[in-house]
N, C-alpha and C. Protein backbone atom coordinates (compact mmCIF):
# COMPACT_ATOMS: atom_id res chain seq x y z
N UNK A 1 4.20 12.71 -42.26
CA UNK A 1 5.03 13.77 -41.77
C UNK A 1 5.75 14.49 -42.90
N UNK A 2 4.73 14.89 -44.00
CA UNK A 2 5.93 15.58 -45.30
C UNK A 2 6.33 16.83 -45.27
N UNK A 3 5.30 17.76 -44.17
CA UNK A 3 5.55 18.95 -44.45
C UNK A 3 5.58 19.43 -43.13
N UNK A 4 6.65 20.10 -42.31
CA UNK A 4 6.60 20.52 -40.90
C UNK A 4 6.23 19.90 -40.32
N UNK A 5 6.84 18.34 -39.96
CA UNK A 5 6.41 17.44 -38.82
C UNK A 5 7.51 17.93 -37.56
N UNK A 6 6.64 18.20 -36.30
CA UNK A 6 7.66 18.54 -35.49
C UNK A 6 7.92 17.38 -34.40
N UNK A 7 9.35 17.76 -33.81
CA UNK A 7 10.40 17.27 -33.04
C UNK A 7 9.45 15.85 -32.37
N UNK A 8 10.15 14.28 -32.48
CA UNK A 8 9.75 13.65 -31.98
C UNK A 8 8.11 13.08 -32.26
N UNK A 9 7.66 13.57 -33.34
CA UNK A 9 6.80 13.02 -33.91
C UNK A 9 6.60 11.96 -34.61
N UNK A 10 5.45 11.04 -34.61
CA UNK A 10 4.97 10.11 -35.45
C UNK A 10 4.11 9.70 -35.93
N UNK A 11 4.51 9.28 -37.79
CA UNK A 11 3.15 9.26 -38.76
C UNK A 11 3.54 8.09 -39.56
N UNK A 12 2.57 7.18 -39.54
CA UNK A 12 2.10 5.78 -40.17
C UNK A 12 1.08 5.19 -41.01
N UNK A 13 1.32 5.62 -42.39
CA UNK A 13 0.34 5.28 -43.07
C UNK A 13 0.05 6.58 -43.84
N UNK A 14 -0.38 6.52 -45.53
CA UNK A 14 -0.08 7.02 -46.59
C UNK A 14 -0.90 8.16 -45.77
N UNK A 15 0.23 9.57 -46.29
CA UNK A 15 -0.49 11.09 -45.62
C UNK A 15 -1.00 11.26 -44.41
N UNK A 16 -0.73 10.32 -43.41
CA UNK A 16 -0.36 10.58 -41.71
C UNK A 16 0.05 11.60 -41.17
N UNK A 17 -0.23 12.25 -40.54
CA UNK A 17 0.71 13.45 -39.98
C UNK A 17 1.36 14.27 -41.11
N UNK A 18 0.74 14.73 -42.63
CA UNK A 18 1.18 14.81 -43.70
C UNK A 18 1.75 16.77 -43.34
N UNK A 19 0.94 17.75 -42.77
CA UNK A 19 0.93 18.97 -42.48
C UNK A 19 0.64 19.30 -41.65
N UNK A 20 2.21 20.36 -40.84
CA UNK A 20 1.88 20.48 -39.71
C UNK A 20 1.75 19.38 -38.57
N UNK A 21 2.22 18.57 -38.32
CA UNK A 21 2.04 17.87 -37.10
C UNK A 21 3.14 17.99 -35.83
N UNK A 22 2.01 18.24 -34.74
CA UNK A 22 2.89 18.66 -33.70
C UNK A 22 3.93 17.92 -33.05
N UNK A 23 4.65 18.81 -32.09
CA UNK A 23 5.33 17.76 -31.33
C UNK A 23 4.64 16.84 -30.54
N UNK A 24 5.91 15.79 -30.55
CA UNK A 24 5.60 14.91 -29.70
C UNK A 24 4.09 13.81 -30.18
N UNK A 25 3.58 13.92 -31.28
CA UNK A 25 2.33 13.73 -31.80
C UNK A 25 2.46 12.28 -32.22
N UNK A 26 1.27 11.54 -32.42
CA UNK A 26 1.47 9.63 -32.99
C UNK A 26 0.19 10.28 -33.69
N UNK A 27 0.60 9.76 -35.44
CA UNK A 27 -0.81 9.28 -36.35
C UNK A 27 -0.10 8.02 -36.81
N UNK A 28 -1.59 7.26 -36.75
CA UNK A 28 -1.39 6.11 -37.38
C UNK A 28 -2.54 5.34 -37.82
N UNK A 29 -2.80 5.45 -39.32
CA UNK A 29 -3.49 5.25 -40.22
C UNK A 29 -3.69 6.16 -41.44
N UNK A 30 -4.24 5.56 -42.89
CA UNK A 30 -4.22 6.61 -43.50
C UNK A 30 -5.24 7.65 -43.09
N UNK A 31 -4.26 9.08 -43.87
CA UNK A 31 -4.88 10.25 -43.38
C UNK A 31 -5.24 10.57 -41.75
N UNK A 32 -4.65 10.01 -41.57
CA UNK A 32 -4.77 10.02 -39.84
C UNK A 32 -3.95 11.27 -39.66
N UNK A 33 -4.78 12.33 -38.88
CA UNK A 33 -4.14 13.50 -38.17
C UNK A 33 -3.04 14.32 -39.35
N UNK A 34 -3.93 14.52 -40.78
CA UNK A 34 -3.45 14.68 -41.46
C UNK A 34 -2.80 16.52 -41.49
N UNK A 35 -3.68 16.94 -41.19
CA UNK A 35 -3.69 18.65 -41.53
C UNK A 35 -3.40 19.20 -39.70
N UNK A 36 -2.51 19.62 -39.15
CA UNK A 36 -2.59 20.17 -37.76
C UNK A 36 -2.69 19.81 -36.95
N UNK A 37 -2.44 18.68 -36.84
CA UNK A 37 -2.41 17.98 -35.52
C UNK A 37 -1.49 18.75 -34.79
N UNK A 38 -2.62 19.07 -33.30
CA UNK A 38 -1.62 19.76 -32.38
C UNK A 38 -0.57 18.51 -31.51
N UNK A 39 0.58 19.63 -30.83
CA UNK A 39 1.39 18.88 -29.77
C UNK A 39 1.04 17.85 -28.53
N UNK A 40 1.51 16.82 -28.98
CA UNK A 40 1.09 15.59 -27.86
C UNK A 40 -0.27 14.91 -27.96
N UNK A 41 -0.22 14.72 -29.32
CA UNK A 41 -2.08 14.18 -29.66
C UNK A 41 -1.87 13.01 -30.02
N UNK A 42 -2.90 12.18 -30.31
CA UNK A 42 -2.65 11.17 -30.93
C UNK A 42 -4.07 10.68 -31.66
N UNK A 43 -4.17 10.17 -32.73
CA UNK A 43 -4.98 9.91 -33.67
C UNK A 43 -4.68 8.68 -34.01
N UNK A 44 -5.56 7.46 -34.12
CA UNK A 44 -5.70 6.01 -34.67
C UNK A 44 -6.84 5.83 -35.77
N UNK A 45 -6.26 5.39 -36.59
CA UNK A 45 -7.75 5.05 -37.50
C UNK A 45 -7.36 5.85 -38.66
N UNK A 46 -7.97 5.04 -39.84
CA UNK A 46 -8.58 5.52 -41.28
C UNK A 46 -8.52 7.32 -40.88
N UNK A 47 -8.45 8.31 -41.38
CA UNK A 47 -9.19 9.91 -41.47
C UNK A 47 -9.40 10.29 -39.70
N UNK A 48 -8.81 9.56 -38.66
CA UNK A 48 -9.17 9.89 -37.47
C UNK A 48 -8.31 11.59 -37.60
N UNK A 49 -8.71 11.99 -37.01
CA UNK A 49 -8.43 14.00 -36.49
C UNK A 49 -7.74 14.46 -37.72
N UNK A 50 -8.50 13.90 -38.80
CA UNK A 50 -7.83 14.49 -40.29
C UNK A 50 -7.30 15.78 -40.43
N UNK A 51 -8.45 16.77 -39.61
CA UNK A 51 -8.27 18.66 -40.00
C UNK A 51 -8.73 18.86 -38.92
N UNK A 52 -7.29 18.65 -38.30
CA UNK A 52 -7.33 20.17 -36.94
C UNK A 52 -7.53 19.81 -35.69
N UNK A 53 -6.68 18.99 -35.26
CA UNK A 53 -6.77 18.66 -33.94
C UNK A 53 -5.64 19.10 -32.90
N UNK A 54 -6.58 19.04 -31.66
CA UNK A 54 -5.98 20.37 -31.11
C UNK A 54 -5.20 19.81 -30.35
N UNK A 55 -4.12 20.52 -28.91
CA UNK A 55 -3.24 19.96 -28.69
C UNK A 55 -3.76 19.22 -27.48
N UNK A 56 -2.84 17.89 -27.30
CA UNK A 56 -3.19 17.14 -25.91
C UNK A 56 -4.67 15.93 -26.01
N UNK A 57 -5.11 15.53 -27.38
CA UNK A 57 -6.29 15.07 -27.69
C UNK A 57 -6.16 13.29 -28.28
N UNK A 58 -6.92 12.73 -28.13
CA UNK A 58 -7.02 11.47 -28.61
C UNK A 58 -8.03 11.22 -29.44
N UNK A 59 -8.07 10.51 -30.85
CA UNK A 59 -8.76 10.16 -31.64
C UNK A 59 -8.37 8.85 -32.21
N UNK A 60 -9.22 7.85 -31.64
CA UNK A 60 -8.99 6.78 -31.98
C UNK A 60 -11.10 6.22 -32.68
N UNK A 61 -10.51 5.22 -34.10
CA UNK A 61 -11.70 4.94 -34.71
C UNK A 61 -11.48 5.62 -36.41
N UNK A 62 -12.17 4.69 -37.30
CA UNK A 62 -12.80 5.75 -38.23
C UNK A 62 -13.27 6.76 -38.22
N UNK A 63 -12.71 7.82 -38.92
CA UNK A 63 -13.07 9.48 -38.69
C UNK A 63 -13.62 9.91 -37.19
N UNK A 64 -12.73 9.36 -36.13
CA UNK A 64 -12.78 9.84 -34.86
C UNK A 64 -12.36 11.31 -34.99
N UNK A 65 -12.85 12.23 -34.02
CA UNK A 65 -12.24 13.74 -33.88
C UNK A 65 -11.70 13.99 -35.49
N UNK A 66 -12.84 14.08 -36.34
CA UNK A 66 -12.33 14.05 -38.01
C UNK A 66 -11.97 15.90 -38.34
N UNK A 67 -12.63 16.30 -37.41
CA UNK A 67 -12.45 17.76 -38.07
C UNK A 67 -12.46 18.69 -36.82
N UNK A 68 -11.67 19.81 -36.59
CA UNK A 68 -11.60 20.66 -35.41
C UNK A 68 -11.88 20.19 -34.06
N UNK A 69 -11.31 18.98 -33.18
CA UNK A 69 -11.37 18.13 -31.96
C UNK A 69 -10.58 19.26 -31.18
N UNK A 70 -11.63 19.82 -29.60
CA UNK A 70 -11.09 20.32 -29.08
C UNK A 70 -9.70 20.22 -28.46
N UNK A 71 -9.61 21.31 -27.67
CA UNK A 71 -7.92 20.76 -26.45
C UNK A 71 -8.77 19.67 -25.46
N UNK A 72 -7.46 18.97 -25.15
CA UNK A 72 -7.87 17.87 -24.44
C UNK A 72 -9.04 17.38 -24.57
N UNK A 73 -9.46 16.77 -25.54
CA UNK A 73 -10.52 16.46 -25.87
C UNK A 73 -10.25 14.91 -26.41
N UNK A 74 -10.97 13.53 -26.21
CA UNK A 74 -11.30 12.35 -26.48
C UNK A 74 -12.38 11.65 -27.47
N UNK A 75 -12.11 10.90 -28.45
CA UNK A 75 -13.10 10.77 -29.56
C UNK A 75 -13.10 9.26 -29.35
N UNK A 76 -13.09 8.23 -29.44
CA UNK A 76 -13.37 6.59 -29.54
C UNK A 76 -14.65 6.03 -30.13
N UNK A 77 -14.17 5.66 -31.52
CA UNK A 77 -15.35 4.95 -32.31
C UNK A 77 -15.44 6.04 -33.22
N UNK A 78 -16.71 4.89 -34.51
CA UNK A 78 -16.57 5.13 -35.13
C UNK A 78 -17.29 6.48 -35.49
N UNK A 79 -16.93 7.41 -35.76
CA UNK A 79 -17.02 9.03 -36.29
C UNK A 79 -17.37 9.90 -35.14
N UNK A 80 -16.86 9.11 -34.14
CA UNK A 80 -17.28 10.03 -32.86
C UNK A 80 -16.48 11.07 -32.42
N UNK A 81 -16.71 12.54 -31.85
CA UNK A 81 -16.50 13.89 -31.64
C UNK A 81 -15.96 14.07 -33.11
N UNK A 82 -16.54 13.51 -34.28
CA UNK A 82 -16.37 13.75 -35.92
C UNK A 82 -16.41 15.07 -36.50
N UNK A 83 -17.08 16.29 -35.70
CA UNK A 83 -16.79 17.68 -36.00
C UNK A 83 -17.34 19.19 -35.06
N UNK A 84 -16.21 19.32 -34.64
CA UNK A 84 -15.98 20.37 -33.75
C UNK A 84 -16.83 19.99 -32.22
N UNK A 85 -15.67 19.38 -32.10
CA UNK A 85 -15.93 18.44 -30.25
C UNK A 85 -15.09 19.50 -29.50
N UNK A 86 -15.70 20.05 -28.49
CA UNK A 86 -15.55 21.22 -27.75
C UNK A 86 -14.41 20.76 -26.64
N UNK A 87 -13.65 21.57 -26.21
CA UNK A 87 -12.71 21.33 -25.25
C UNK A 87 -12.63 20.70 -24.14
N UNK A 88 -11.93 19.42 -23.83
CA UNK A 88 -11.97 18.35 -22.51
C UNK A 88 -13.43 17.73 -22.34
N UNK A 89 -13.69 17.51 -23.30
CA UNK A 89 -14.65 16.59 -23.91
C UNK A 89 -14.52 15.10 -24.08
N UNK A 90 -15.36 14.52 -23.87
CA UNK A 90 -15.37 13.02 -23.98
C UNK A 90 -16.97 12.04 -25.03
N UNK A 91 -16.45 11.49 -25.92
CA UNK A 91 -17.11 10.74 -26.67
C UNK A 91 -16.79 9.33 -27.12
N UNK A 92 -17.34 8.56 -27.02
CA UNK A 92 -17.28 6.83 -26.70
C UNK A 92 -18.49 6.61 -27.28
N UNK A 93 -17.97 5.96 -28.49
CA UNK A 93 -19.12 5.11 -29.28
C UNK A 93 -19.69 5.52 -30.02
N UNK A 94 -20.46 4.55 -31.43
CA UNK A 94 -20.37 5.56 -32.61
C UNK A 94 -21.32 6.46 -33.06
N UNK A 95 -20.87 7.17 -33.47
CA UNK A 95 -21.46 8.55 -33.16
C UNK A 95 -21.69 9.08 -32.62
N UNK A 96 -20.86 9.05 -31.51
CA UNK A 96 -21.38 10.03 -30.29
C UNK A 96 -20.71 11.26 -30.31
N UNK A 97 -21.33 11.85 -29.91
CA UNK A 97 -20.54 13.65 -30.01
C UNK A 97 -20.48 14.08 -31.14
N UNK A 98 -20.91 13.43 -32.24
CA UNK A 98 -20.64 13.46 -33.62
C UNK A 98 -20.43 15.00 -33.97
N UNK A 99 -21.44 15.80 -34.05
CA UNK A 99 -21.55 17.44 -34.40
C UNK A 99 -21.82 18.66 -33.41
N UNK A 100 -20.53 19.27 -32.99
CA UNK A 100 -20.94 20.36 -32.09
C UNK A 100 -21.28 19.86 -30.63
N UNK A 101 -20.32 18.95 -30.27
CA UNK A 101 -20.46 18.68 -28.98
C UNK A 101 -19.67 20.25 -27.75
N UNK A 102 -20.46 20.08 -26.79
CA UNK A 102 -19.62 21.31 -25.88
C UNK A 102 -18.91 20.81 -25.12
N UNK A 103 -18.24 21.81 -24.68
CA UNK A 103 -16.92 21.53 -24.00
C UNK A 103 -17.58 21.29 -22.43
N UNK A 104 -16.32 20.46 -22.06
CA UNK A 104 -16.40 19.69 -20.80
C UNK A 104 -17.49 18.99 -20.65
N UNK A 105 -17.98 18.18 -21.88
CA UNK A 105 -19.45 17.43 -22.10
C UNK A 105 -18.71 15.91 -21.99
N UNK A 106 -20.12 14.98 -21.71
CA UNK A 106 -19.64 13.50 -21.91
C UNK A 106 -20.92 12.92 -22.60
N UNK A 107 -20.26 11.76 -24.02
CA UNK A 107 -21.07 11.59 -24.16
C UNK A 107 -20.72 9.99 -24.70
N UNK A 108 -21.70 9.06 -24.54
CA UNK A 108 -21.49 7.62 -23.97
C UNK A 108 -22.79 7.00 -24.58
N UNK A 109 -22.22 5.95 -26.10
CA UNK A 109 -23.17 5.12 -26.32
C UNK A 109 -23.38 5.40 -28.00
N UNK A 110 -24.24 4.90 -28.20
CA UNK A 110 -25.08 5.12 -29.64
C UNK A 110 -25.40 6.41 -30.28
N UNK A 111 -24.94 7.09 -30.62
CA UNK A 111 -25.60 8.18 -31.26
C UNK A 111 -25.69 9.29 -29.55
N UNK A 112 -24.92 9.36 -28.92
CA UNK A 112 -25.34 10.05 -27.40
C UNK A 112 -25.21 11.13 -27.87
N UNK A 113 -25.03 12.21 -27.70
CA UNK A 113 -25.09 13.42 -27.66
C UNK A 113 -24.53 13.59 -29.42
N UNK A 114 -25.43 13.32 -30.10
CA UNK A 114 -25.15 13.45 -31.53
C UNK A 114 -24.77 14.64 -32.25
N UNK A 115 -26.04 15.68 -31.88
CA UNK A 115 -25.41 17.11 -32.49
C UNK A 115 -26.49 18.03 -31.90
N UNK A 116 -25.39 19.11 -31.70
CA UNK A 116 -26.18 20.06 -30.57
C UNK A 116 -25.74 19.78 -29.38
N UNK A 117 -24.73 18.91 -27.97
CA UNK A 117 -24.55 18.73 -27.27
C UNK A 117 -24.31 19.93 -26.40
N UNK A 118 -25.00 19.78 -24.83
CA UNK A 118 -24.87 21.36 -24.40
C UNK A 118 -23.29 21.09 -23.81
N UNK A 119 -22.97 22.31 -22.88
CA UNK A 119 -21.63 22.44 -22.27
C UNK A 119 -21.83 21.79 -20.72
N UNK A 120 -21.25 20.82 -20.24
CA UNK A 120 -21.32 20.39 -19.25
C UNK A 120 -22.88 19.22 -19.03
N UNK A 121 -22.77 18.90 -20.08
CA UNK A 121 -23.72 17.99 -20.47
C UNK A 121 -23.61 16.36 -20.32
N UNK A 122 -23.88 15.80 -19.98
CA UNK A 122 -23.74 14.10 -19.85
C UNK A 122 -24.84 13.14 -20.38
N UNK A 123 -24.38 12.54 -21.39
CA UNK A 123 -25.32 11.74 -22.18
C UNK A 123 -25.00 10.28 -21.87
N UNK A 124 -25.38 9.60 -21.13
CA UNK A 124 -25.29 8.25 -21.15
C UNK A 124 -26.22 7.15 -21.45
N UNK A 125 -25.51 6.39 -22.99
CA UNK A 125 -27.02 5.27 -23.30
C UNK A 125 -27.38 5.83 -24.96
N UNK A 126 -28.15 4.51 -25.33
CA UNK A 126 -28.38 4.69 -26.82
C UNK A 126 -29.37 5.68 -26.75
N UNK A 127 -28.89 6.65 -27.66
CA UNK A 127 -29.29 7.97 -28.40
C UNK A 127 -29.57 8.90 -27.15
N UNK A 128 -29.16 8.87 -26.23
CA UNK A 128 -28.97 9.80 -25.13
C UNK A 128 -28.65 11.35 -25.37
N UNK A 129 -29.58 12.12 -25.42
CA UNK A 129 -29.24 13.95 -25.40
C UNK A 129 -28.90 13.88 -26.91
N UNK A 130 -29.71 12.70 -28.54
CA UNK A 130 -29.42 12.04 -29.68
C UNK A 130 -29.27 14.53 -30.26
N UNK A 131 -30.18 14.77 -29.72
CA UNK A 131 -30.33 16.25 -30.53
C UNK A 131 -30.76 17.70 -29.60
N UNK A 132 -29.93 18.47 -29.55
CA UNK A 132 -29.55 19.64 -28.60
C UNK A 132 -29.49 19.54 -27.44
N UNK A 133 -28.80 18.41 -26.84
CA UNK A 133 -29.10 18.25 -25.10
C UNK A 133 -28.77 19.95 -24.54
N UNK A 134 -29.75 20.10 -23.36
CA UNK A 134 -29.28 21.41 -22.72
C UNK A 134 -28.15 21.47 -22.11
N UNK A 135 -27.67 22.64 -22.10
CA UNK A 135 -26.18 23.36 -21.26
C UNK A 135 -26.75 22.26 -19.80
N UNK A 136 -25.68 21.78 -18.85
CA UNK A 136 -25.87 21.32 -17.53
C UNK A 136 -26.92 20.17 -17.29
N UNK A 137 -26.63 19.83 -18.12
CA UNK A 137 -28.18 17.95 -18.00
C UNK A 137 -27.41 16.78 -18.08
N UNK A 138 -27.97 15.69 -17.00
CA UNK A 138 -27.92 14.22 -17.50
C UNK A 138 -28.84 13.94 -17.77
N UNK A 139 -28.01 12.88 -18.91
CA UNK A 139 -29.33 12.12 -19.42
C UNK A 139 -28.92 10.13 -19.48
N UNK A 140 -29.60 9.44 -18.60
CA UNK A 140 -29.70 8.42 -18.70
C UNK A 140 -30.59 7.32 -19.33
N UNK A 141 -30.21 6.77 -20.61
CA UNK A 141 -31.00 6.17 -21.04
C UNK A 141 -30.78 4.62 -21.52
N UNK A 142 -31.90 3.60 -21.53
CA UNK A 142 -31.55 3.00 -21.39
C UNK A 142 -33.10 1.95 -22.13
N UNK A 143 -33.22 2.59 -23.16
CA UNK A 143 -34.49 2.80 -23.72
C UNK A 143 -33.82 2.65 -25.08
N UNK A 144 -34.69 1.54 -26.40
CA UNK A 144 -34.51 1.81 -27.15
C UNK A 144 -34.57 3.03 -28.50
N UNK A 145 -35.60 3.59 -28.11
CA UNK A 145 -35.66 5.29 -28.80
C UNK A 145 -34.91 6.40 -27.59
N UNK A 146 -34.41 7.67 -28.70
CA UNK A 146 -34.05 8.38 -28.39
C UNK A 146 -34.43 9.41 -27.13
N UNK A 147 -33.54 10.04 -25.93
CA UNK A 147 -34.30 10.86 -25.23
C UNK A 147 -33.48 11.93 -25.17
N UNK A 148 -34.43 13.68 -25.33
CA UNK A 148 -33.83 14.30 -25.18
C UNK A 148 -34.25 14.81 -24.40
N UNK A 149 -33.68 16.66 -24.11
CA UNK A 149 -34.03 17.13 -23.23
C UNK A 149 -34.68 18.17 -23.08
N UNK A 150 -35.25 19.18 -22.39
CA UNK A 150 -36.67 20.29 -22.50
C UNK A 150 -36.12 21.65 -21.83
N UNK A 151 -35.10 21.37 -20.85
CA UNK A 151 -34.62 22.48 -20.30
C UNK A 151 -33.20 22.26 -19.58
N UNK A 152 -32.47 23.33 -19.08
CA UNK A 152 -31.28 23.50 -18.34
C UNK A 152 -31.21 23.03 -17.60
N UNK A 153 -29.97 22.35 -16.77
CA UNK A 153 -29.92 22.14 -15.16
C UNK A 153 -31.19 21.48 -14.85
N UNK A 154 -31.05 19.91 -15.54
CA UNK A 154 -31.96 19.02 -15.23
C UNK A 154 -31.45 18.04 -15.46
N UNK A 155 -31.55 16.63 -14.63
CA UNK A 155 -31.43 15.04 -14.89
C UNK A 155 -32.94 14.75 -15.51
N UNK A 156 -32.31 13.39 -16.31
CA UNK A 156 -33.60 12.88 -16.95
C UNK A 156 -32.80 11.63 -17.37
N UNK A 157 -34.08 10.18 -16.66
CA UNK A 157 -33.51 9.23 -16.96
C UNK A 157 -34.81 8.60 -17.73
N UNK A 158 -34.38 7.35 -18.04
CA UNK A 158 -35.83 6.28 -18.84
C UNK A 158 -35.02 5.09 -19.16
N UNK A 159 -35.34 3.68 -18.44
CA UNK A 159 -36.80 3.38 -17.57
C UNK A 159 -36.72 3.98 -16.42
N UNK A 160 -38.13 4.34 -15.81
CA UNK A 160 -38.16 4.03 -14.42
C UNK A 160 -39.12 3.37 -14.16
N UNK A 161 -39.19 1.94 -13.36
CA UNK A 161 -40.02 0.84 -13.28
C UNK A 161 -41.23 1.53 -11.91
N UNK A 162 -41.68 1.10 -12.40
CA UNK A 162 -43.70 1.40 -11.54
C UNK A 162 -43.87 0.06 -10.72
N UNK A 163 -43.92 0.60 -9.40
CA UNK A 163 -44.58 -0.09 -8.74
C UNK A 163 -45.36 0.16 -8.04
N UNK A 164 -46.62 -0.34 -7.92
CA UNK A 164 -47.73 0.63 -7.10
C UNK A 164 -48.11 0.22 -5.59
N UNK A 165 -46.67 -0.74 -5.28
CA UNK A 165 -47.05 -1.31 -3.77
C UNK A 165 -46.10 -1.23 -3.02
N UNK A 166 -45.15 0.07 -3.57
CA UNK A 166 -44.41 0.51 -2.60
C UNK A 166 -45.03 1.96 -2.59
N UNK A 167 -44.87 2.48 -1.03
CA UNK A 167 -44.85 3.44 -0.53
C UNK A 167 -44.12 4.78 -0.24
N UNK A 168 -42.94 4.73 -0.98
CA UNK A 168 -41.80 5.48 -0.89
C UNK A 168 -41.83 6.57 -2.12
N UNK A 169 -41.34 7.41 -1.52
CA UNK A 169 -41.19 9.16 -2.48
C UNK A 169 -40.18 9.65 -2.85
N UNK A 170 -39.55 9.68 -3.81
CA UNK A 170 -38.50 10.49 -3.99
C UNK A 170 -38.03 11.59 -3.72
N UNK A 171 -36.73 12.13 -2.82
CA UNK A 171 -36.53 13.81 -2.52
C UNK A 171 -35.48 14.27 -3.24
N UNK A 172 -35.29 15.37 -3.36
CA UNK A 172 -34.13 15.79 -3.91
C UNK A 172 -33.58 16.56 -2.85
N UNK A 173 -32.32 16.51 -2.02
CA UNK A 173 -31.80 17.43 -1.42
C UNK A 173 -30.80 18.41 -1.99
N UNK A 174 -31.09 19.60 -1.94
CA UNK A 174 -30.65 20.70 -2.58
C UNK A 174 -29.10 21.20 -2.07
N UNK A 175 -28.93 20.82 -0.66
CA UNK A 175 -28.14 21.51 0.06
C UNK A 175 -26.36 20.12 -0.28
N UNK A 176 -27.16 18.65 0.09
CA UNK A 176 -26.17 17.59 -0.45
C UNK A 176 -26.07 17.35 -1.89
N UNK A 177 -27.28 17.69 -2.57
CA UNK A 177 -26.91 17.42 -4.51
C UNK A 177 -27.71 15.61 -4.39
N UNK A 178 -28.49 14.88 -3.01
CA UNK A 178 -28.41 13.71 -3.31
C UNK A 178 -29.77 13.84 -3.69
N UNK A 179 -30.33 12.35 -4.51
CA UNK A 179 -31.33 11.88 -4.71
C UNK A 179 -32.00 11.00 -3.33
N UNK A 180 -32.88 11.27 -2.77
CA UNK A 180 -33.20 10.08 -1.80
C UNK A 180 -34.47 9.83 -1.45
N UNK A 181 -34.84 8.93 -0.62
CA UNK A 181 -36.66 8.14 -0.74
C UNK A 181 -36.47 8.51 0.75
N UNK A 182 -37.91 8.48 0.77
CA UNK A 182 -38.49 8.48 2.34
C UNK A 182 -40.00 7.78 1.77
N UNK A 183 -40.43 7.62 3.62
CA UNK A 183 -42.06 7.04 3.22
C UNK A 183 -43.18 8.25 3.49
N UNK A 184 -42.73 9.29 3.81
CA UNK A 184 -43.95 10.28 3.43
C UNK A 184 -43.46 11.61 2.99
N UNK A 185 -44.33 12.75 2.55
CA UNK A 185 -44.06 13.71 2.48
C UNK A 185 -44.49 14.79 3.62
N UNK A 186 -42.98 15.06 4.14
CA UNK A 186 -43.62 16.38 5.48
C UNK A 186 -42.72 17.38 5.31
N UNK A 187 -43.17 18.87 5.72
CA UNK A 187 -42.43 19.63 5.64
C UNK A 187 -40.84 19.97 5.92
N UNK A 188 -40.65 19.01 7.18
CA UNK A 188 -38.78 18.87 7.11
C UNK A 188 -38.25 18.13 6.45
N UNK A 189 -38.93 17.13 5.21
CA UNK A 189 -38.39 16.67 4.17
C UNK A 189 -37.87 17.76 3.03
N UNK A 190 -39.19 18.23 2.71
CA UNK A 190 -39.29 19.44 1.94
C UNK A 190 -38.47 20.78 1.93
N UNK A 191 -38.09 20.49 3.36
CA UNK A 191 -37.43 21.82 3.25
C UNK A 191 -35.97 21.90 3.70
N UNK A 192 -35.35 20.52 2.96
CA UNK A 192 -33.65 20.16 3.61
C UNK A 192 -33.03 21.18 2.22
């Protein structure tokens, strides 16, 4: 807190909250939430939201939310939402969200939505949406290599287990948003 730490702020650990740190703000570690930390943030860890974190945000981890972490935006682990994590954003685990995650994205696991993350995007699972997930996609994975994605406004999961002695079809209903099975395909399935 050496230079314009404001009202009710707190900084712990050599160059913490060193410039600029907002109100109401907690760093704690070195270089933690060093340069701008906005009002009511909080940063844990070694270099967590070093340069430029915005107001209302959490960065907890080694170089969590390390550089420009959106508003309301969440980093946990190590170097995760690490540079320019888009607004009310969420990243859990290391490296996730790492580069250019979008806003109101989630991203969950190993390397999930690494860099390139679209806006309204959901990555769940090791290396999940790992490189440009699209704007509006889940991605469930659960697979040791990476899965990404091919287009907009699409789910995409892996595994899905094969069985060739069941009889059942997958529908998508358009009108509820649900996923659901039936045992054949007929036109008033098709056309809910």
């Amino acid at each position: 807190g050496q230079s314009n730490q404001g009202s009710n702020a707190v900084a712990i650990g050599i160059t913490a909250g060193q410039n600029n740190q907002g109100t109401n703000s907690v760093s704690i570690g070195p270089q933690s939430g060093q340069n701008n930390q906005g009002s009511q943030s909080i940063s844990i860890g070694s270099q967590s939201a070093q340069y430029g974190q915005a107001i209302q945000s959490i960065a907890i981890g080694l170089q969590a939310g390390y550089t420009a972490q959106g508003i309301t935006s969440i980093a946990i682990g190590t170097s995760a939402g690490y540079s320019a994590q888009g607004n009310s954003s969420i990243a859990i685990g290391n490296l996730a969200g790492y580069n250019s995650q979008g806003s109101q994205s989630v991203s969950i696991g190993y390397q999930a939505g690494l860099t390139g993350q679209g806006n309204y995007a959901i990555a769940i699972g090791n290396q999940a949406g790992q490189t440009n997930q699209d704007n509006n996609t889940i991605i469930l994975n659960a697979d040791s290599t990476g899965l990404s994605t091919s287009t907009q406004n699409a789910f995409y999961v892996n595994p899905i287990r094969n069985d060739d002695t069941q009889t059942k079809v997958l529908y998508y209903n358009t009108f509820t948003k649900e996923v659901v099975y039936g045992s054949t395909i007929n036109s008033q399935t098709l056309n809910r």
